[in-house]
Protein backbone atom coordinates (compact mmCIF):
# COMPACT_ATOMS: atom_id res chain seq x y z
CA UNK A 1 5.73 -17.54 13.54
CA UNK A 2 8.63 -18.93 11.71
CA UNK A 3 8.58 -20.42 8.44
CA UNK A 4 10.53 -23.66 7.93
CA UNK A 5 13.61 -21.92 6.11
CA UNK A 6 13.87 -19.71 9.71
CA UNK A 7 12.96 -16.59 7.83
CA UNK A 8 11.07 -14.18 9.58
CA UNK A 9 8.57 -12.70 6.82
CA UNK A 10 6.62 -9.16 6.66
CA UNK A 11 3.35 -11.33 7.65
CA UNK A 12 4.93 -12.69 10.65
CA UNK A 13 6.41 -9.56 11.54
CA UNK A 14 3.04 -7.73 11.30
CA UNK A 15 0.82 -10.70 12.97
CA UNK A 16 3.14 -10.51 15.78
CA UNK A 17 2.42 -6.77 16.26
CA UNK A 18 -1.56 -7.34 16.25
CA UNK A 19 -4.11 -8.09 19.48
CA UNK A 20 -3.12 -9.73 22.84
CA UNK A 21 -0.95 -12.86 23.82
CA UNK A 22 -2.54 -15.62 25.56
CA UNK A 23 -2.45 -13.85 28.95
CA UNK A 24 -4.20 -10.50 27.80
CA UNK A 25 -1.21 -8.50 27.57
CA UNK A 26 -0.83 -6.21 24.26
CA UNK A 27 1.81 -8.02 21.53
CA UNK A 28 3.67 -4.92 20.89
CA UNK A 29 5.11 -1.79 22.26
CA UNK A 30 4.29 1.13 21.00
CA UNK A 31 6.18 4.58 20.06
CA UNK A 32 5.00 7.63 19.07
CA UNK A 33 7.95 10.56 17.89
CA UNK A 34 6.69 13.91 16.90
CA UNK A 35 9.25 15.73 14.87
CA UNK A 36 9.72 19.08 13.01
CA UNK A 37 11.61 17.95 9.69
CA UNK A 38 13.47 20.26 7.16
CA UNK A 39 11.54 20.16 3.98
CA UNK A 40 14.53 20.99 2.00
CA UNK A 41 17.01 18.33 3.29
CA UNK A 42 14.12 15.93 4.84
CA UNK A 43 16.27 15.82 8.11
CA UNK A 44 15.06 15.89 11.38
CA UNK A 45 15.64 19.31 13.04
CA UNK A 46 14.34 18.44 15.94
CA UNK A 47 12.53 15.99 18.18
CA UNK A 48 9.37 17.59 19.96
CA UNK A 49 7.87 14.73 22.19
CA UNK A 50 8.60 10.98 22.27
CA UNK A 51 5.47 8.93 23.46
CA UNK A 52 6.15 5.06 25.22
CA UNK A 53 3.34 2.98 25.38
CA UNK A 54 3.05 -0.29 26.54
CA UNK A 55 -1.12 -0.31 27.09
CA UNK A 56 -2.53 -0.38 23.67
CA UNK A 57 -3.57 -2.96 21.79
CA UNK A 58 -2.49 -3.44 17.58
CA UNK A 59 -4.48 -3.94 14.94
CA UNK A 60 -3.01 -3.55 11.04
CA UNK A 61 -4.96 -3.08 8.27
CA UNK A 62 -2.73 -2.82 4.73
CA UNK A 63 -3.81 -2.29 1.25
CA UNK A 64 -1.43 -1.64 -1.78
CA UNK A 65 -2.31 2.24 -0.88
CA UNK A 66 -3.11 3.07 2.49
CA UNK A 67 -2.67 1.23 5.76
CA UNK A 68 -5.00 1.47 8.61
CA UNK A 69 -3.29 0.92 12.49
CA UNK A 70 -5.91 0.96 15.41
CA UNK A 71 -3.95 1.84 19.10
CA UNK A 72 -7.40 0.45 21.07
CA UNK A 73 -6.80 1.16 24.27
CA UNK A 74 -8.68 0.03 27.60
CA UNK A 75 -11.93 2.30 28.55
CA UNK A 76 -11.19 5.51 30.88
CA UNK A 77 -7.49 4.89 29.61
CA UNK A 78 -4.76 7.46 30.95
CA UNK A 79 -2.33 6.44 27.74
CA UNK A 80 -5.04 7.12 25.54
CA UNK A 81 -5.83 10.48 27.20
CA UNK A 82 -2.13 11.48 27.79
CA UNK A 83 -0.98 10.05 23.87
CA UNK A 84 -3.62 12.11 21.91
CA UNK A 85 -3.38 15.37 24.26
CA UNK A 86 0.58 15.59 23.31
CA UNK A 87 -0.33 14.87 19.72
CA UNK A 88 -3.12 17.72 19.69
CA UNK A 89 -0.17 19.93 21.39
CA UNK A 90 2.12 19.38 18.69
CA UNK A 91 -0.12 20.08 15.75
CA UNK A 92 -1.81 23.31 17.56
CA UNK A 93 1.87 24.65 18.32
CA UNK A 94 2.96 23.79 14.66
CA UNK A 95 0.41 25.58 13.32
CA UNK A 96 1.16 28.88 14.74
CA UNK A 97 5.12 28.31 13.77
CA UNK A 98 3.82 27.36 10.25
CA UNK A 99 3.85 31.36 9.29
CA UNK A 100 7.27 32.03 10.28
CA UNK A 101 9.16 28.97 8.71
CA UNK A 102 7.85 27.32 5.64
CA UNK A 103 10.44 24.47 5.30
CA UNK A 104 9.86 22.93 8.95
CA UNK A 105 7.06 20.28 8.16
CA UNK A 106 6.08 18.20 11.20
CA UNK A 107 6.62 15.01 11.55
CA UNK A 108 4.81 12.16 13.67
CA UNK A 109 6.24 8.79 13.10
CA UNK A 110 4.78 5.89 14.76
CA UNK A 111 6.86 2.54 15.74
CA UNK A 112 5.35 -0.69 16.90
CA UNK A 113 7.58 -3.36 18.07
CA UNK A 114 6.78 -6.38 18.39
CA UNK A 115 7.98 -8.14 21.84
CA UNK A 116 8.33 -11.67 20.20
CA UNK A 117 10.81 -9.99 18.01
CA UNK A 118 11.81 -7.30 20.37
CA UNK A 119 14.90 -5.46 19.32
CA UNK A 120 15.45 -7.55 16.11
CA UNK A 121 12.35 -6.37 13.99
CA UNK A 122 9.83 -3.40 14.24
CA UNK A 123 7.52 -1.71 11.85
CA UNK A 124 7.33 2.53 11.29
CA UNK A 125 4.49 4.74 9.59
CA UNK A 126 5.19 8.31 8.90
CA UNK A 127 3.77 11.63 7.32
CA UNK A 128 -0.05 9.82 8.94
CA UNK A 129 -3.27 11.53 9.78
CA UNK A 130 -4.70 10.41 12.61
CA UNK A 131 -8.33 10.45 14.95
CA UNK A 132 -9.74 9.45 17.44
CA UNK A 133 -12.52 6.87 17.35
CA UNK A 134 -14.76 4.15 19.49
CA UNK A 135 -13.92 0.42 18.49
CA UNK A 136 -17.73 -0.12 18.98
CA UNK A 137 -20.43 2.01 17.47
CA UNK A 138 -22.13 3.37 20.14
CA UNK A 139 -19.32 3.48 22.95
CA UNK A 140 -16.56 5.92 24.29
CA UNK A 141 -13.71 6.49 21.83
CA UNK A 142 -10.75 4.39 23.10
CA UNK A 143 -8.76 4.05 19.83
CA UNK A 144 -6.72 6.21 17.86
CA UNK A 145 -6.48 5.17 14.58
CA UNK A 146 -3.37 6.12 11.92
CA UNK A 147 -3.85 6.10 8.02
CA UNK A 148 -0.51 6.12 6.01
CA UNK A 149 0.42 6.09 2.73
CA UNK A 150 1.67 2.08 2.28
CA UNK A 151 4.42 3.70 0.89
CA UNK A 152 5.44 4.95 4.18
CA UNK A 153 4.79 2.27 6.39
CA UNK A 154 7.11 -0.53 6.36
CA UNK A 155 8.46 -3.23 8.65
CA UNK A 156 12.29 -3.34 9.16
CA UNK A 157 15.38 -5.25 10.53
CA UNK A 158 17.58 -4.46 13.08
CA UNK A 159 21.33 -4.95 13.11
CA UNK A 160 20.62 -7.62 16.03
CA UNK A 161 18.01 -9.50 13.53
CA UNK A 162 20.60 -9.29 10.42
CA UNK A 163 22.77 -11.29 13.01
CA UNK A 164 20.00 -13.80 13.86
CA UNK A 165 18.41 -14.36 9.97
């Protein structure tokens, strides 16, 4: 949505990420970068695994200090299985690196873009902890849900959308 000055707010943004258009297709796309980072200089030294998703379904939840983002996937979901083995991969392997360097942190940064504003706005989370979970009490787990720091989740403009404001 589009307020009546044409200016494309953090609300819109965000509610254009979240649940499925009218024809049951997810709202956004999803990526999901795992990173090692220099501690020292906070650049990226180098990128592990990118993850593309196109299955999952949005759901934001911000406060002034954390936000909340549910990936709920379909049941018996190969995404679902695929995203949170790589993740698992990166952390285990991390771990046992963790002894020999001290200033590599890693990194997994999670962007969501949403297709009605495809390649002119998108929103990124980073430094998140992350689990699996059921949407439903009782049922399979078929979301993986992210908790950030508000602080470093934030929704962004692209030099396309600077062109289009």
């Amino acid at each position: 949505m589009i307020d009546e000055k044409n200016v494309v707010t953090e609300k819109d943004i965000l509610s254009e990420c979240c649940g499925l258009d009218g024809e049951g297709f997810p709202k956004a796309a999803i990526m999901v970068r795992l990173s090692f980072i220099k501690a020292e200089k906070g650049e990226e030294e180098a990128i592990y695994d990118e993850i593309l998703m196109d299955e999952p379904a949005v759901q934001i939840f911000r406060s002034p200090a954390l936000t909340m983002v549910d990936l709920v996937f379909s049941p018996e979901s190969f995404q679902l299985a695929n995203c949170f083995a790589r993740m698992q991969e990166f952390i285990h392997i991390q771990a046992g690196e963790e002894e020999k360097n001290d200033d590599i942190l890693p990194t997994i940064f999670l962007t969501i873009s949403p297709r009605q504003y495809m390649d002119r706005f998108f929103c990124t989370g980073m430094h998140g902890a992350y689990y699996l979970m059921p949407s439903k009490a009782g049922y399979k787990p078929d979301t993986i849900r992210f908790i950030f720091n508000s602080a470093m989740f934030g929704t962004y403009v692209t030099e396309e959308g600077r062109e289009t404001r």
